[in-house]
N, C-alpha and C. Protein backbone atom coordinates (compact mmCIF):
# COMPACT_ATOMS: atom_id res chain seq x y z
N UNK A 1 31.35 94.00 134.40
CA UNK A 1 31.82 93.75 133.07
C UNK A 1 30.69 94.00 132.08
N UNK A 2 30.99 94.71 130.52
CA UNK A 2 29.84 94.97 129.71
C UNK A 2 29.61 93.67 129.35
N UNK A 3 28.19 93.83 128.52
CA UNK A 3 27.55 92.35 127.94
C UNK A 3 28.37 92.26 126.83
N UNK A 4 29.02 93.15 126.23
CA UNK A 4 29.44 92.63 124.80
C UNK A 4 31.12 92.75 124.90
N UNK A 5 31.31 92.65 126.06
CA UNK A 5 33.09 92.41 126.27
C UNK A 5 33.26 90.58 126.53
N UNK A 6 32.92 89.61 126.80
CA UNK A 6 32.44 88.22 127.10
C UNK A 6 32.95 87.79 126.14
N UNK A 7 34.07 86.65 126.22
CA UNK A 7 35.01 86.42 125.51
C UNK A 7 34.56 84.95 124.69
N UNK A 8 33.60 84.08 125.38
CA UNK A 8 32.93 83.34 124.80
C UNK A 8 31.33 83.69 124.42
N UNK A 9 30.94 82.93 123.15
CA UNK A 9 29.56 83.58 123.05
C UNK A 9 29.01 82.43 122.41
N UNK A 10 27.81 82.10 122.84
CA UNK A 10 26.41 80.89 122.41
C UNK A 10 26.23 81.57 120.71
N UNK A 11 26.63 80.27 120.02
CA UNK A 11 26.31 79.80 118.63
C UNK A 11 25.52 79.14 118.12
N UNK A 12 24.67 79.17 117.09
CA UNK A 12 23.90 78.07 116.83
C UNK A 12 24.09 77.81 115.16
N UNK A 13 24.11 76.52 115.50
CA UNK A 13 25.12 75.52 114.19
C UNK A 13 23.79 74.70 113.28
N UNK A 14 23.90 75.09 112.04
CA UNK A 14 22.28 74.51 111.57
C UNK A 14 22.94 73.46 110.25
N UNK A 15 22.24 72.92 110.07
CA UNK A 15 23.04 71.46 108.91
C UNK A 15 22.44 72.70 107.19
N UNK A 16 23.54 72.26 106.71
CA UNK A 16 23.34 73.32 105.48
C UNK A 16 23.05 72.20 104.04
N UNK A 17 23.08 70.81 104.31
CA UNK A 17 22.22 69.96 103.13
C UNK A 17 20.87 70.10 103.49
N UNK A 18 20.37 70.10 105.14
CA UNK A 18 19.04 70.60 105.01
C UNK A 18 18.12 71.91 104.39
N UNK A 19 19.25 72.62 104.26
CA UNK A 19 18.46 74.04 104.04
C UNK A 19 18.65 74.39 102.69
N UNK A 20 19.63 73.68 101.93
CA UNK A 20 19.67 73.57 100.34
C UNK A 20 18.23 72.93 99.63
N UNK A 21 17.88 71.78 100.42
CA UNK A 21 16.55 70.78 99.97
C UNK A 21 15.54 71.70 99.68
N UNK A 22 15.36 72.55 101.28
CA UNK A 22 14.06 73.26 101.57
C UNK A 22 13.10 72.55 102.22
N UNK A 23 11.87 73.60 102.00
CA UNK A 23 10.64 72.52 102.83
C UNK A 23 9.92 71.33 101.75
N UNK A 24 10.52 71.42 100.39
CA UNK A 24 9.85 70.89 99.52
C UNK A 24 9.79 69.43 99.30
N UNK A 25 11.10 68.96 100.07
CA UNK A 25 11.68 67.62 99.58
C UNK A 25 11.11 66.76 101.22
N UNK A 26 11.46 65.79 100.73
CA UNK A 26 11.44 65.14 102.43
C UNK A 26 11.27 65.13 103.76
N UNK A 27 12.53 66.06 103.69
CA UNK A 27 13.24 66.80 105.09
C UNK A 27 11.76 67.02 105.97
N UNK A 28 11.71 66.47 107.18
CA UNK A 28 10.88 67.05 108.27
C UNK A 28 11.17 68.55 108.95
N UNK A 29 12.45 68.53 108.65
CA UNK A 29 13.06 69.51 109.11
C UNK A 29 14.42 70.00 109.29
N UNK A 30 15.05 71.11 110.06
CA UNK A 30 16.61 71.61 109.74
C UNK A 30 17.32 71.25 110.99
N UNK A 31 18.04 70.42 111.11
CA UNK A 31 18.78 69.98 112.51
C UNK A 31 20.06 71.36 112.89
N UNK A 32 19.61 71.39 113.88
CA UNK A 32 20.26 72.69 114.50
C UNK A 32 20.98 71.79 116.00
N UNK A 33 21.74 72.41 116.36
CA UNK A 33 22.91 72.42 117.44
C UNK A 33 23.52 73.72 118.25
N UNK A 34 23.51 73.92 119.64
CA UNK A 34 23.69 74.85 120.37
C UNK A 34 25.12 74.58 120.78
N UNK A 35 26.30 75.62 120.36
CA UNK A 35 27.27 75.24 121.31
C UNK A 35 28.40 76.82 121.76
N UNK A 36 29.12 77.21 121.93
CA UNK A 36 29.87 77.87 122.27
C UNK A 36 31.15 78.06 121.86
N UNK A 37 31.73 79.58 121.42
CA UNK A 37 33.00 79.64 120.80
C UNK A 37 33.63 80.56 121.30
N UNK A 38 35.21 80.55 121.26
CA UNK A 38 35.77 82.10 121.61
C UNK A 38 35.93 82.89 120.58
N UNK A 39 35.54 84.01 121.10
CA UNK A 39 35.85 84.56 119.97
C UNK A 39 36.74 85.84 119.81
N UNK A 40 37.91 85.79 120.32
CA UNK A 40 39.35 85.66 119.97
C UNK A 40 39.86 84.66 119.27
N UNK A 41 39.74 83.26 119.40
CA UNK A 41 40.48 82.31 118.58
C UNK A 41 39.67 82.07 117.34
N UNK A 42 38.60 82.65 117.41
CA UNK A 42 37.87 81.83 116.40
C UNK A 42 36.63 83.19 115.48
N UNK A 43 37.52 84.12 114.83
CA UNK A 43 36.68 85.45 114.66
C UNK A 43 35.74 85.12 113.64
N UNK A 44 36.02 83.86 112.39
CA UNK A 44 35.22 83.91 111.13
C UNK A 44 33.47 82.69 111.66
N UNK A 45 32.84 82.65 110.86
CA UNK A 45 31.71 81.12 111.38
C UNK A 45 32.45 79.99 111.49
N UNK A 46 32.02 79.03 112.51
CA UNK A 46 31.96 78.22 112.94
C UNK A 46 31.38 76.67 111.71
N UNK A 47 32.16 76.10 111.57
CA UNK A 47 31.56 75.01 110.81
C UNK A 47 32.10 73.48 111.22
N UNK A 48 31.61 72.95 111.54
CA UNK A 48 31.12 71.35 112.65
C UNK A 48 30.69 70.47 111.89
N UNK A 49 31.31 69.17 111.78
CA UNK A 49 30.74 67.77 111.22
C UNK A 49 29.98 67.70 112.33
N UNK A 50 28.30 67.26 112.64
CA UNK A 50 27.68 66.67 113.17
C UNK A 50 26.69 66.30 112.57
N UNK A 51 25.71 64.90 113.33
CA UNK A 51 24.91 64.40 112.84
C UNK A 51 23.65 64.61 112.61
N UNK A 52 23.38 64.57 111.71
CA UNK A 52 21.73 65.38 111.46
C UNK A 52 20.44 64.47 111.10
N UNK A 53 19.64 64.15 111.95
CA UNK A 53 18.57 63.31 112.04
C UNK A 53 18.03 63.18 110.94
N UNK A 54 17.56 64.47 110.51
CA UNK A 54 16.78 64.41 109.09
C UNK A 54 17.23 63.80 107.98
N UNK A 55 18.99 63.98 108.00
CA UNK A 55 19.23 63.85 106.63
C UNK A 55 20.00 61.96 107.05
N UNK A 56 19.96 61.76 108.03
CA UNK A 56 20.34 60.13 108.71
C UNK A 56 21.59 59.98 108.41
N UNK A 57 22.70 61.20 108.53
CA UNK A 57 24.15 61.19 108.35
C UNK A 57 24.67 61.76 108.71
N UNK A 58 26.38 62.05 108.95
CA UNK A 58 27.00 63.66 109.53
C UNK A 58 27.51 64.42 108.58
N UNK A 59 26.98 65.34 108.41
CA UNK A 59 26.60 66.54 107.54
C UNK A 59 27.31 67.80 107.97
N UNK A 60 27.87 69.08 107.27
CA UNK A 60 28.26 70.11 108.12
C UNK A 60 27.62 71.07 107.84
N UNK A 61 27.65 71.72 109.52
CA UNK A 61 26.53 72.30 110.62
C UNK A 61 27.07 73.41 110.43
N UNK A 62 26.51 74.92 109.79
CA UNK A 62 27.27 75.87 109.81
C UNK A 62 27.06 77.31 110.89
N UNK A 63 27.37 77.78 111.07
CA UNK A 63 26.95 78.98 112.39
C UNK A 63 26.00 79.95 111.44
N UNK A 64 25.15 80.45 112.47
CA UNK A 64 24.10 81.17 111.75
C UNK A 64 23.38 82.19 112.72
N UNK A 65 23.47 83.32 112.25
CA UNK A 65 23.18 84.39 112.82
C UNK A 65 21.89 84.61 113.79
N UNK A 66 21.22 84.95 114.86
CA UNK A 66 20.76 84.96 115.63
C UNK A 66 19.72 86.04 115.47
């Protein structure tokens, strides 16, 4: 089977109030999340309520290019 026929594919989901702040404000840093999508059911980004350390709330995590 080719590598780019694989019907699921590894995503990575990054919190997008962190990356509005920048490095300037607070933030230690950008909470990121590894997870997996099909992509037949699911052709546009990926966007996830999860919890993001930095910002000490659940925030949404948006898919981001590799």
């Amino acid at each position: 089977m080719a590598k780019g026929k694989d019907v699921r594919m590894r995503v990575i989901l990054q919190c997008v109030s962190c990356v509005r702040k920048g490095a300037n404000e607070e933030s230690a840093g950008i909470s990121r999340y590894s997870t997996q999508k099909n992509r037949h059911n699911t052709p546009g980004q990926l966007e996830l309520r999860k919890f993001c350390r930095y910002c000490r709330k659940h925030t949404i995590h948006a898919e981001i290019k590799k």
